[in-house]
PDB file of N, CA and C in Angstrom:
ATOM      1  N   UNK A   1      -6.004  -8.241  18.739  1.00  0.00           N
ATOM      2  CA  UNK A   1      -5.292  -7.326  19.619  1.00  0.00           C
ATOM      3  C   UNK A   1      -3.967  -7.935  20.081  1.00  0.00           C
ATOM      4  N   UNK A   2      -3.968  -9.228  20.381  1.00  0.00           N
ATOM      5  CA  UNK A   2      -2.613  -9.529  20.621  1.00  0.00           C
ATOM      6  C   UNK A   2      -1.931 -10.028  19.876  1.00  0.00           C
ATOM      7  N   UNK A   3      -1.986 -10.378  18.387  1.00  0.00           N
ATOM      8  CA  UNK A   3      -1.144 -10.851  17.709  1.00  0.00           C
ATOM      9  C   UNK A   3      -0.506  -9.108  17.492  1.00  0.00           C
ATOM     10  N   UNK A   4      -1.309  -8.072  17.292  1.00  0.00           N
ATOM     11  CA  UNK A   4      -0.863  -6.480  16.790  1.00  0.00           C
ATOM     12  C   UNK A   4      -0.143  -6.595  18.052  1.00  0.00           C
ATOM     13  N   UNK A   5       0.134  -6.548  19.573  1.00  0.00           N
ATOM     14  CA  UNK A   5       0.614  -6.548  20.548  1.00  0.00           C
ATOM     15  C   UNK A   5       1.927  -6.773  20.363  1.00  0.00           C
ATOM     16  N   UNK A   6       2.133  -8.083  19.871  1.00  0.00           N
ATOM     17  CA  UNK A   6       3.703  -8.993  20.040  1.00  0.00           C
ATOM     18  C   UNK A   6       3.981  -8.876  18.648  1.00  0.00           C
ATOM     19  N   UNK A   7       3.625  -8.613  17.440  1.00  0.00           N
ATOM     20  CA  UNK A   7       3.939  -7.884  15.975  1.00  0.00           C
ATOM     21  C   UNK A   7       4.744  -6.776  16.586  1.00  0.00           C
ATOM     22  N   UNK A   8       4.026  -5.555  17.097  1.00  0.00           N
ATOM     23  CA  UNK A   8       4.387  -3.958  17.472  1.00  0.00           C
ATOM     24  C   UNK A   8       5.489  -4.367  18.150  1.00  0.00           C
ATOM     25  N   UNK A   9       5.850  -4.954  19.216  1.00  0.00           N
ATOM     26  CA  UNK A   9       6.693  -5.255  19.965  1.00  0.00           C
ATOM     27  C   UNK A   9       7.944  -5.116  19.519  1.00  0.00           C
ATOM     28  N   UNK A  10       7.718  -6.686  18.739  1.00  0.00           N
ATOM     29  CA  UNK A  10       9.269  -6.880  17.793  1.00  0.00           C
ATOM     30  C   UNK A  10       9.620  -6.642  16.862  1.00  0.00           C
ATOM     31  N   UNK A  11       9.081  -5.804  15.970  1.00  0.00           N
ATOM     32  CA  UNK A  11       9.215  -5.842  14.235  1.00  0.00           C
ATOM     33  C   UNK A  11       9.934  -4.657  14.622  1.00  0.00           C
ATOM     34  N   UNK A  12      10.141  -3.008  15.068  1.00  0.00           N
ATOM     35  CA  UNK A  12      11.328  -2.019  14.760  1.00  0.00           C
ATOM     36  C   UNK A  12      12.425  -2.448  15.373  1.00  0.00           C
ATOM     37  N   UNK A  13      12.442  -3.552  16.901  1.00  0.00           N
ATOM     38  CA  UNK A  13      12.901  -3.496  17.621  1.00  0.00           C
ATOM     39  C   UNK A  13      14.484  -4.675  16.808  1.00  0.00           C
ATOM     40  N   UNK A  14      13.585  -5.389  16.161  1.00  0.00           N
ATOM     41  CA  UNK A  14      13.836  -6.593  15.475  1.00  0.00           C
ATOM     42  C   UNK A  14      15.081  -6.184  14.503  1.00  0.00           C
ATOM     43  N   UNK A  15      14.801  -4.956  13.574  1.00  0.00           N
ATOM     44  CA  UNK A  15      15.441  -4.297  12.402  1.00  0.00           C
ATOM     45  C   UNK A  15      16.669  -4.041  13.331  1.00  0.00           C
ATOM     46  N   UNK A  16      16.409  -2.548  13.843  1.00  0.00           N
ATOM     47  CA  UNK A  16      17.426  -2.486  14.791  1.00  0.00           C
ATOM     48  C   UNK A  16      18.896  -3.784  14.911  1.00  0.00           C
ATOM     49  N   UNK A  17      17.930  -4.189  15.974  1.00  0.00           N
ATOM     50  CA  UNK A  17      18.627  -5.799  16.519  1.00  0.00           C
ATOM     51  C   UNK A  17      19.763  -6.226  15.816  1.00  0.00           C
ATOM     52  N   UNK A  18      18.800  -6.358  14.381  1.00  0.00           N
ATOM     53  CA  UNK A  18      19.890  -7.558  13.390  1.00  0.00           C
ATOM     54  C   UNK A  18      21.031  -6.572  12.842  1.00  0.00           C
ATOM     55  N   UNK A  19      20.876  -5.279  12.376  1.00  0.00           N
ATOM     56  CA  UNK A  19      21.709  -4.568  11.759  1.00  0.00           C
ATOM     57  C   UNK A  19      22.890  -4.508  12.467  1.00  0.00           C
ATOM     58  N   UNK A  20      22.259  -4.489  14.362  1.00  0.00           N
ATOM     59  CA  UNK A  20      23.809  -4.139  15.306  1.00  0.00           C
ATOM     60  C   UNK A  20      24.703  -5.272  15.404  1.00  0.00           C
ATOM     61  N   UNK A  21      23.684  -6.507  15.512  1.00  0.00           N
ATOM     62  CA  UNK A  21      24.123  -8.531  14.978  1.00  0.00           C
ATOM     63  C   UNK A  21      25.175  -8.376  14.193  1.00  0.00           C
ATOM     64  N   UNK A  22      24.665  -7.680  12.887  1.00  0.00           N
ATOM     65  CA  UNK A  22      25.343  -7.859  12.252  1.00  0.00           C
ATOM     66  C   UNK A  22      25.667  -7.358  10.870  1.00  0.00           C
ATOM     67  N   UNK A  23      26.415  -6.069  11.442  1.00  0.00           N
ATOM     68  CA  UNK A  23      26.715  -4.981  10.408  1.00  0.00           C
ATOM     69  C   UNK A  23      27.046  -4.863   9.187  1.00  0.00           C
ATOM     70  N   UNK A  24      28.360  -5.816   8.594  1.00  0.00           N
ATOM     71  CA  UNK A  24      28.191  -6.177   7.857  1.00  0.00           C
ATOM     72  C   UNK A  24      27.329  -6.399   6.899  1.00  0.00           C
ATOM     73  N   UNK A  25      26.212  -6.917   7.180  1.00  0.00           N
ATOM     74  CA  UNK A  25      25.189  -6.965   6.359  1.00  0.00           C
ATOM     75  C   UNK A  25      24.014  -6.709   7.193  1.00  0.00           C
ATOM     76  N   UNK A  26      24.181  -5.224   7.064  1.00  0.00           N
ATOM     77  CA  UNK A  26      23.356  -4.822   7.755  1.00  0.00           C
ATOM     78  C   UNK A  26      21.782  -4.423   6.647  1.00  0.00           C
ATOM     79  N   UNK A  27      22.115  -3.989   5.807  1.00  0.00           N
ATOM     80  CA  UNK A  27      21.435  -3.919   4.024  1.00  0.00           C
ATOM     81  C   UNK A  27      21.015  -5.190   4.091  1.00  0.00           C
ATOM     82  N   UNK A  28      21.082  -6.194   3.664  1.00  0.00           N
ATOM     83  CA  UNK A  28      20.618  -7.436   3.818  1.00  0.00           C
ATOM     84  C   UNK A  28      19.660  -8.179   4.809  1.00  0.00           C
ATOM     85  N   UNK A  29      20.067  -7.846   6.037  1.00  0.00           N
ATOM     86  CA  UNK A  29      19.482  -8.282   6.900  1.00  0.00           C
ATOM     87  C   UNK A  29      18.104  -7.343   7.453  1.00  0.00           C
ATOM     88  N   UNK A  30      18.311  -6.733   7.227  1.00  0.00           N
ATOM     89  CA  UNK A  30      16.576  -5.440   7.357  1.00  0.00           C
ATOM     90  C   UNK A  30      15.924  -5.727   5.973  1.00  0.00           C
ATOM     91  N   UNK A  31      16.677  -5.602   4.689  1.00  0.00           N
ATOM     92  CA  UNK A  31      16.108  -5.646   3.384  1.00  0.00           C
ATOM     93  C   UNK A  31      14.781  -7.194   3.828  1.00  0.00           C
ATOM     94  N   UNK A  32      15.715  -8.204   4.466  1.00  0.00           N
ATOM     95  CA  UNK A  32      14.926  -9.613   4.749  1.00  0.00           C
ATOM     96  C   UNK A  32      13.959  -9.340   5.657  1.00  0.00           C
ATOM     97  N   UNK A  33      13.870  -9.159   6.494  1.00  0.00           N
ATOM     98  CA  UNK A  33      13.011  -8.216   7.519  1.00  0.00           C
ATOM     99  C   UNK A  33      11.796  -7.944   7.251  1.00  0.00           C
ATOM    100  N   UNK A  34      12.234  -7.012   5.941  1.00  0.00           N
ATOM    101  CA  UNK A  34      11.017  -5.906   5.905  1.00  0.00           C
ATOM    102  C   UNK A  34      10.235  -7.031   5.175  1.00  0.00           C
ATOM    103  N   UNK A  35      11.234  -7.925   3.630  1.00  0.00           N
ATOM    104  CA  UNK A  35      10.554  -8.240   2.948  1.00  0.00           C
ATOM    105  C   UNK A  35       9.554  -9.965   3.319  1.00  0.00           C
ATOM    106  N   UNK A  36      10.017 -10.423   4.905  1.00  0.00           N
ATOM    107  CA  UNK A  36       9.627 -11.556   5.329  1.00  0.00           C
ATOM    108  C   UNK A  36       8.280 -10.920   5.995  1.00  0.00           C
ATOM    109  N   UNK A  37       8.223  -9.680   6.135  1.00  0.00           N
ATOM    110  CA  UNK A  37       6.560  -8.716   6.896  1.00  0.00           C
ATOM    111  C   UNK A  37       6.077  -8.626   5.980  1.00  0.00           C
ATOM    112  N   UNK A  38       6.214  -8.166   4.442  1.00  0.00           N
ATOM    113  CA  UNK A  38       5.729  -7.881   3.297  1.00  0.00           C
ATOM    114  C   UNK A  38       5.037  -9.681   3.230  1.00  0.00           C
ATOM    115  N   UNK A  39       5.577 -10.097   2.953  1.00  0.00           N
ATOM    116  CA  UNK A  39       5.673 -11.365   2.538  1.00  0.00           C
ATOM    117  C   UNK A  39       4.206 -12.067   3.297  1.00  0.00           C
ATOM    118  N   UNK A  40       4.503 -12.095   4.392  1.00  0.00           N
ATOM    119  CA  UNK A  40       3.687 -12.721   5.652  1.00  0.00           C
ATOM    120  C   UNK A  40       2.785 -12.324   5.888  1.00  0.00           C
ATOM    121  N   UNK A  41       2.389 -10.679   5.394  1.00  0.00           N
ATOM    122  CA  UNK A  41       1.107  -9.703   5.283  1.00  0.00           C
ATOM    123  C   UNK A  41       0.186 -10.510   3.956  1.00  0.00           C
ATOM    124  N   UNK A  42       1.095 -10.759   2.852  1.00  0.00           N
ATOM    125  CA  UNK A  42       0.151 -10.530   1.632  1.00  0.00           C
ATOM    126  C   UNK A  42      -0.577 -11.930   1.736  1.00  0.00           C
ATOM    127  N   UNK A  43       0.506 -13.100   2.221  1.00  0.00           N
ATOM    128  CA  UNK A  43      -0.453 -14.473   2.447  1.00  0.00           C
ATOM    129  C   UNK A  43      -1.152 -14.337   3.343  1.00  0.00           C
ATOM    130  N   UNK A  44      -1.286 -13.995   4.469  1.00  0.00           N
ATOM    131  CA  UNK A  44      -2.457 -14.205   5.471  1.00  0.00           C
ATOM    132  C   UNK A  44      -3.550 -13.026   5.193  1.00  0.00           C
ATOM    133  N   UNK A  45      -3.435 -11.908   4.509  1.00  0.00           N
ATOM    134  CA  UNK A  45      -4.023 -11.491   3.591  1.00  0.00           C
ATOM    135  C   UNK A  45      -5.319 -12.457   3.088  1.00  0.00           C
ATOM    136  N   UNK A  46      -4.379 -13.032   1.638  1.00  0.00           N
ATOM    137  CA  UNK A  46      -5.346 -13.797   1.224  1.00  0.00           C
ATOM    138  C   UNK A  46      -5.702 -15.097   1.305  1.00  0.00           C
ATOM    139  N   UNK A  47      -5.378 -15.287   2.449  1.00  0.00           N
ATOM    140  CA  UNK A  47      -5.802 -16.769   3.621  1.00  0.00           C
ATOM    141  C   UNK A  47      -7.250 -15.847   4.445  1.00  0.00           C
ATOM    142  N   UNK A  48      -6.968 -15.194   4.668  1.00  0.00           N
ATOM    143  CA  UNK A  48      -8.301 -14.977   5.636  1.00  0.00           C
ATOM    144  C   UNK A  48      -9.393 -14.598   4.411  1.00  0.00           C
ATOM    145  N   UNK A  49      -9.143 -13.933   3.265  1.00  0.00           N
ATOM    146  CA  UNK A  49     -10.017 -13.577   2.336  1.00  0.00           C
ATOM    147  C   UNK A  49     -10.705 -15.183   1.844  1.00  0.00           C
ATOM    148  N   UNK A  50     -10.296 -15.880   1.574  1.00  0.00           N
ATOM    149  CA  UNK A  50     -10.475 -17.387   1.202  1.00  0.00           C
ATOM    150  C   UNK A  50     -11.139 -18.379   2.213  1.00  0.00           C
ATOM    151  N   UNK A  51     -11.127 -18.158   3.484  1.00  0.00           N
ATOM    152  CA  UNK A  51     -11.446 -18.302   4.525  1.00  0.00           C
ATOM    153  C   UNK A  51     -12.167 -17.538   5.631  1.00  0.00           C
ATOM    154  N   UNK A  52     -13.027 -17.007   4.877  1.00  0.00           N
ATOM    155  CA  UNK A  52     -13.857 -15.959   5.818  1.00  0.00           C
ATOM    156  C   UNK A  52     -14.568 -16.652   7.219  1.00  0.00           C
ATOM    157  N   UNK A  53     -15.097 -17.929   6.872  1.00  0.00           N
ATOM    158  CA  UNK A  53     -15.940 -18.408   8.125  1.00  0.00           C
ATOM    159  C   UNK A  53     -14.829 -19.401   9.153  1.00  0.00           C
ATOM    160  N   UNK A  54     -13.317 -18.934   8.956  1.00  0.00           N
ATOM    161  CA  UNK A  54     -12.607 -19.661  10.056  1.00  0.00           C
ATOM    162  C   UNK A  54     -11.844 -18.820  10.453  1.00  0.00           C
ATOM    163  N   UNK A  55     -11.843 -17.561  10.563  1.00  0.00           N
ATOM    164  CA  UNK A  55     -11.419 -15.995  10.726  1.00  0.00           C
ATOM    165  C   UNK A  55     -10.953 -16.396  12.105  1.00  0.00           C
ATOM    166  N   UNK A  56     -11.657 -16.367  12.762  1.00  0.00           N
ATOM    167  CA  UNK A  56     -11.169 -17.040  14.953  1.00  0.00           C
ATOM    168  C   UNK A  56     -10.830 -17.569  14.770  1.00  0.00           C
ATOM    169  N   UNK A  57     -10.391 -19.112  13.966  1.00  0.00           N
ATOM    170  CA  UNK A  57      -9.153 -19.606  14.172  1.00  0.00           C
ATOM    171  C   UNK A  57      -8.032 -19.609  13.872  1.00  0.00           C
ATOM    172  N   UNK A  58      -7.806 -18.762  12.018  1.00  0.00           N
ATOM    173  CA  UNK A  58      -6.692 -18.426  12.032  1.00  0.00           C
ATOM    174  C   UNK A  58      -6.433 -17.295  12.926  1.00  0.00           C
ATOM    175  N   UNK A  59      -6.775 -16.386  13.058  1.00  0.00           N
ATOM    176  CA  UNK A  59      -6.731 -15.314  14.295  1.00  0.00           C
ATOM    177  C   UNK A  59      -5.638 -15.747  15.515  1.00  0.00           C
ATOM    178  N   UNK A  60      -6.216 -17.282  16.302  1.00  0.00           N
ATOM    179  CA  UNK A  60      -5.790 -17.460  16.886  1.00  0.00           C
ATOM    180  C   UNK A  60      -4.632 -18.066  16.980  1.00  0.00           C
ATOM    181  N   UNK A  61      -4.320 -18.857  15.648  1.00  0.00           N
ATOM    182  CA  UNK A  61      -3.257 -19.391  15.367  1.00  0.00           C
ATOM    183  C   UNK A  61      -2.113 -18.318  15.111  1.00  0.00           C
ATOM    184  N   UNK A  62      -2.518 -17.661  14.584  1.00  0.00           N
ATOM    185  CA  UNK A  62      -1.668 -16.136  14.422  1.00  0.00           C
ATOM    186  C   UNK A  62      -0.969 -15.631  15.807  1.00  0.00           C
ATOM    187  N   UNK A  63      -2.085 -16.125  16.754  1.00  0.00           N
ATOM    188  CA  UNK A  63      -1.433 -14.902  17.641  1.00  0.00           C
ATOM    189  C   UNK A  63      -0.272 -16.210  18.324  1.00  0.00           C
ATOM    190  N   UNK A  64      -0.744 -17.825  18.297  1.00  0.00           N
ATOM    191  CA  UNK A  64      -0.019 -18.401  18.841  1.00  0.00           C
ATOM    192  C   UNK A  64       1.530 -18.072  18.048  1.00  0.00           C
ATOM    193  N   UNK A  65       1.535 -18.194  17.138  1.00  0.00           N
ATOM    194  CA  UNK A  65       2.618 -17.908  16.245  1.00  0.00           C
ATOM    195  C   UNK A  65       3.430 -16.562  16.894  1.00  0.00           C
ATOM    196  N   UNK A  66       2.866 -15.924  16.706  1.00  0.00           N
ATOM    197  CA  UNK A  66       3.795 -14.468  17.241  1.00  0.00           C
ATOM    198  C   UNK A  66       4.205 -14.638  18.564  1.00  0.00           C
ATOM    199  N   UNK A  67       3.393 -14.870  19.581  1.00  0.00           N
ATOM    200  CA  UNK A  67       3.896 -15.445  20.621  1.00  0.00           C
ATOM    201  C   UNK A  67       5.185 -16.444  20.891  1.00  0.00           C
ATOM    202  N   UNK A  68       5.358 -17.954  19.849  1.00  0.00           N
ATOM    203  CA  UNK A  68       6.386 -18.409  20.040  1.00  0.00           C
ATOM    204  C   UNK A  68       7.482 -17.477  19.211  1.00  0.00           C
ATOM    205  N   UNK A  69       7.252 -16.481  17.960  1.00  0.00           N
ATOM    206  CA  UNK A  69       8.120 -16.125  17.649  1.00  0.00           C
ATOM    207  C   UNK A  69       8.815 -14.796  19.026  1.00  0.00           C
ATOM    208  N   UNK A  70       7.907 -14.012  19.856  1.00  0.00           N
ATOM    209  CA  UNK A  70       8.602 -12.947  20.386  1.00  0.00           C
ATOM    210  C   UNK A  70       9.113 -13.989  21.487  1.00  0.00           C
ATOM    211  N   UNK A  71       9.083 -15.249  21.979  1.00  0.00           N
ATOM    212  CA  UNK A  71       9.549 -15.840  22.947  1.00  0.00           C
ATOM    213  C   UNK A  71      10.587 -16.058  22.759  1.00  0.00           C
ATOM    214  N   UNK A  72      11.454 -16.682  21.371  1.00  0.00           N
ATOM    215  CA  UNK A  72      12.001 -16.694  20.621  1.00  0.00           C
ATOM    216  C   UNK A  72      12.881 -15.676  20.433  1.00  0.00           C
ATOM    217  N   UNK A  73      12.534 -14.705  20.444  1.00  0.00           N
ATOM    218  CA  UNK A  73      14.046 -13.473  20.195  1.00  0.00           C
ATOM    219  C   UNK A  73      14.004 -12.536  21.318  1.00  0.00           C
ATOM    220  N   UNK A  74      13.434 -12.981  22.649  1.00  0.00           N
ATOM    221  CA  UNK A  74      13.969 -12.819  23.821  1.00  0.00           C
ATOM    222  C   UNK A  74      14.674 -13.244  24.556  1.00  0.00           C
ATOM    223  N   UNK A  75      14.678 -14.984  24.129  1.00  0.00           N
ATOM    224  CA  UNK A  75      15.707 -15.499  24.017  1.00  0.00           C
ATOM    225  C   UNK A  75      17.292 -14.715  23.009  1.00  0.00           C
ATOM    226  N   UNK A  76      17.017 -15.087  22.206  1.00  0.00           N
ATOM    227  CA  UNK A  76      18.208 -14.654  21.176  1.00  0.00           C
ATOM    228  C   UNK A  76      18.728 -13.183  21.984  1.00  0.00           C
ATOM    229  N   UNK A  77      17.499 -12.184  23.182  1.00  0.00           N
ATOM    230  CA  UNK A  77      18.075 -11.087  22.990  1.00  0.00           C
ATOM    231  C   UNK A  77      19.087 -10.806  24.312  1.00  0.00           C
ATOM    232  N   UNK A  78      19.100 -12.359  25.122  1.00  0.00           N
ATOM    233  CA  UNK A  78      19.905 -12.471  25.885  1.00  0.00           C
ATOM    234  C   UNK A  78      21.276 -12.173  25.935  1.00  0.00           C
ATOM    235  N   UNK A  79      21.739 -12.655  24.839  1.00  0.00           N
ATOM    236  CA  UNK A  79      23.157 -12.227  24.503  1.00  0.00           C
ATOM    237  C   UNK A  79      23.797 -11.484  23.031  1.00  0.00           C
ATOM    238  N   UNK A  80      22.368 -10.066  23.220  1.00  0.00           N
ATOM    239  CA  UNK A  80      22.724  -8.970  22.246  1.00  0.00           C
ATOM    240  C   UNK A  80      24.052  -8.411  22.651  1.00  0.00           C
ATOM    241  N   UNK A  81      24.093  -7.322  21.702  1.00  0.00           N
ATOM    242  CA  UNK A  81      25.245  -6.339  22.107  1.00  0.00           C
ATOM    243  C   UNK A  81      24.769  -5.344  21.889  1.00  0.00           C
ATOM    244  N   UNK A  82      23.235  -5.066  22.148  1.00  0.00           N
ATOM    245  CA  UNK A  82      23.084  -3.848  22.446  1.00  0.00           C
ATOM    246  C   UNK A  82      21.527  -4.031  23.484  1.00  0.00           C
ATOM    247  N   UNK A  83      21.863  -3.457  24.341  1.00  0.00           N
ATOM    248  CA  UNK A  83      20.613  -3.442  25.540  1.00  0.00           C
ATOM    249  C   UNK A  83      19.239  -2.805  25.082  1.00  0.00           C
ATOM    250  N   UNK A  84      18.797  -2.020  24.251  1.00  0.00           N
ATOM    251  CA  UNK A  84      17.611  -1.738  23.813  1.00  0.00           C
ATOM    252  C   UNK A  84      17.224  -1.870  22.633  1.00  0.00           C
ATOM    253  N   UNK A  85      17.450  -3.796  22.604  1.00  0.00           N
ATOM    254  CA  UNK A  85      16.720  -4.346  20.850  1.00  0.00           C
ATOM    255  C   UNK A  85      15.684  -4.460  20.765  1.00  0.00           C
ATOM    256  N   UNK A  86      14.688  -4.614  21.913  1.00  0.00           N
ATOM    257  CA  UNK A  86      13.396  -4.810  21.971  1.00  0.00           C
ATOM    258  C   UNK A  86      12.950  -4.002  22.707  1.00  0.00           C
TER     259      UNK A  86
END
């Protein structure tokens, strides 16, 4: 529940974000986005399939992870240029 929590949070908010960052490459920078979620789905995917009897701990490592990452671009969202990135 809370790794889906702080995932939901930042991932549209995130796209957004980078495109207004940085327009220019704005194609690029969502294209990376989407494909670093793609990416990050299919290994922990088949990390937990391979690992069925340590499920609670990657779980939890997961959620620590998302956690330093949304801490992380609340920082960064200090000095957006646009007030509703997250």
């Amino acid at each position: 529940f809370i790794t889906g929590f702080f995932m939901g949070s930042i991932f549209p908010g995130s796209i957004g974000w980078g495109t207004v960052e940085f327009p220019s490459l704005s194609v690029l920078v969502s294209g990376f986005l989407m494909a670093a979620n793609q990416t990050g789905t299919g290994i922990i995917t088949n990390t937990l399939g391979h690992f069925l009897n340590q499920t609670a701990l990657i779980l939890q490592f997961l959620t620590g992870c998302m956690i330093l990452i949304f801490i992380l671009l609340m920082i960064l969202r200090k000095n957006s240029k646009i007030e509703e990135a997250f």
